[in-house]
Protein backbone atom coordinates (compact mmCIF):
# COMPACT_ATOMS: atom_id res chain seq x y z
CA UNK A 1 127.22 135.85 78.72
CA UNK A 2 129.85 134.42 76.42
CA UNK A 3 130.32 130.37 76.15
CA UNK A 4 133.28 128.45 75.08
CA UNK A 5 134.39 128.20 71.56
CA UNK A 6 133.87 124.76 70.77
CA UNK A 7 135.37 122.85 67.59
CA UNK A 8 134.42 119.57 66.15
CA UNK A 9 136.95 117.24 65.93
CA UNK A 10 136.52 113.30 65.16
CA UNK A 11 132.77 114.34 65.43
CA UNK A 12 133.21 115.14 68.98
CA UNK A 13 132.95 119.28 70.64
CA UNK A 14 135.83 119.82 72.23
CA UNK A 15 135.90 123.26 73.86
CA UNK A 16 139.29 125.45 73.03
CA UNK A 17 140.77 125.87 76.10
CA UNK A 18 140.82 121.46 76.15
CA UNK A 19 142.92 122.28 72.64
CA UNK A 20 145.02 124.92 74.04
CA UNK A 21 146.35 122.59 76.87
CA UNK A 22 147.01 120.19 74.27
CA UNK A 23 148.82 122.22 71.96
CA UNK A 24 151.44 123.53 75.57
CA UNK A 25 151.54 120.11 76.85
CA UNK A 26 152.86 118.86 73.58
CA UNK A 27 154.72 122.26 72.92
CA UNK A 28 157.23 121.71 77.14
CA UNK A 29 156.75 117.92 76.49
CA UNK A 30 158.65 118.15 72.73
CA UNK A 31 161.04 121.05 74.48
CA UNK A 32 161.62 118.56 77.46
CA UNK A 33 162.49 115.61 75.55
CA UNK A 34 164.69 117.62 72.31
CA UNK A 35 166.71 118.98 75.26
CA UNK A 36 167.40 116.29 77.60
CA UNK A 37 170.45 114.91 75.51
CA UNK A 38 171.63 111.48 75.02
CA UNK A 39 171.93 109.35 77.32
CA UNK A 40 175.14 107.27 77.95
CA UNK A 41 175.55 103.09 77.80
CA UNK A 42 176.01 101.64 81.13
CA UNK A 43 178.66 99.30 79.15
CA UNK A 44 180.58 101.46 78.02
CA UNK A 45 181.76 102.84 81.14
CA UNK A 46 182.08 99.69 83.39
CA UNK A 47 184.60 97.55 82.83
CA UNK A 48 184.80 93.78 84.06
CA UNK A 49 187.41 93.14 86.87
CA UNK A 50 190.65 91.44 85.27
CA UNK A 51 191.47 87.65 86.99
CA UNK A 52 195.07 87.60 86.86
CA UNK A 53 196.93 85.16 88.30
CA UNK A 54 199.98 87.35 88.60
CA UNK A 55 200.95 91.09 88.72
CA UNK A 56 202.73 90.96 85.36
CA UNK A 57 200.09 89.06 83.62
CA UNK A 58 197.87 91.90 85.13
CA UNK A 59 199.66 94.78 83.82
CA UNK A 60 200.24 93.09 80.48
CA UNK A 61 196.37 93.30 80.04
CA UNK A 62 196.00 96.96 81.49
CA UNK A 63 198.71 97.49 78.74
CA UNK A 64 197.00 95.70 75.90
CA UNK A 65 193.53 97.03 76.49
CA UNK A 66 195.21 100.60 76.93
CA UNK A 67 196.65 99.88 73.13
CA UNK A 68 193.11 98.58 71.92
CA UNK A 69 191.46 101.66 73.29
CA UNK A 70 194.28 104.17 71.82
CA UNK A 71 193.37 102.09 67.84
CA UNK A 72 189.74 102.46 68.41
């Protein structure tokens, strides 16, 4: 009967099928993480509610945010 091929490693046996389960876990986990993208600040996206006291002074800040946004 055949046995496992074991390896020594940090002066511990460690059978090869424990090192090929390693070697795939790190192999999908590396795959999984390199592909998920970047992920996207929550501040970015959310903008604070304006306090106006007025409609005009409410549309001039639409307005100048719209022209900071168009600079930047």
């Amino acid at each position: 009967m055949a046995g496992i091929a074991t390896y020594t490693i940090a002066g511990r046996q460690v059978g090869g099928h424990y090192l090929a389960m390693g070697w795939l876990a790190t192999l999908f986990g590396g795959a999984y993480y390199a592909t998920s993208g970047p992920k996207k600040p929550a501040s970015a996206v959310a903008t604070p509610p304006i306090n106006a006291s007025s409609s005009d002074e409410a549309d001039f800040i639409k307005k100048f945010l719209e022209e900071q946004d168009k600079k930047h």
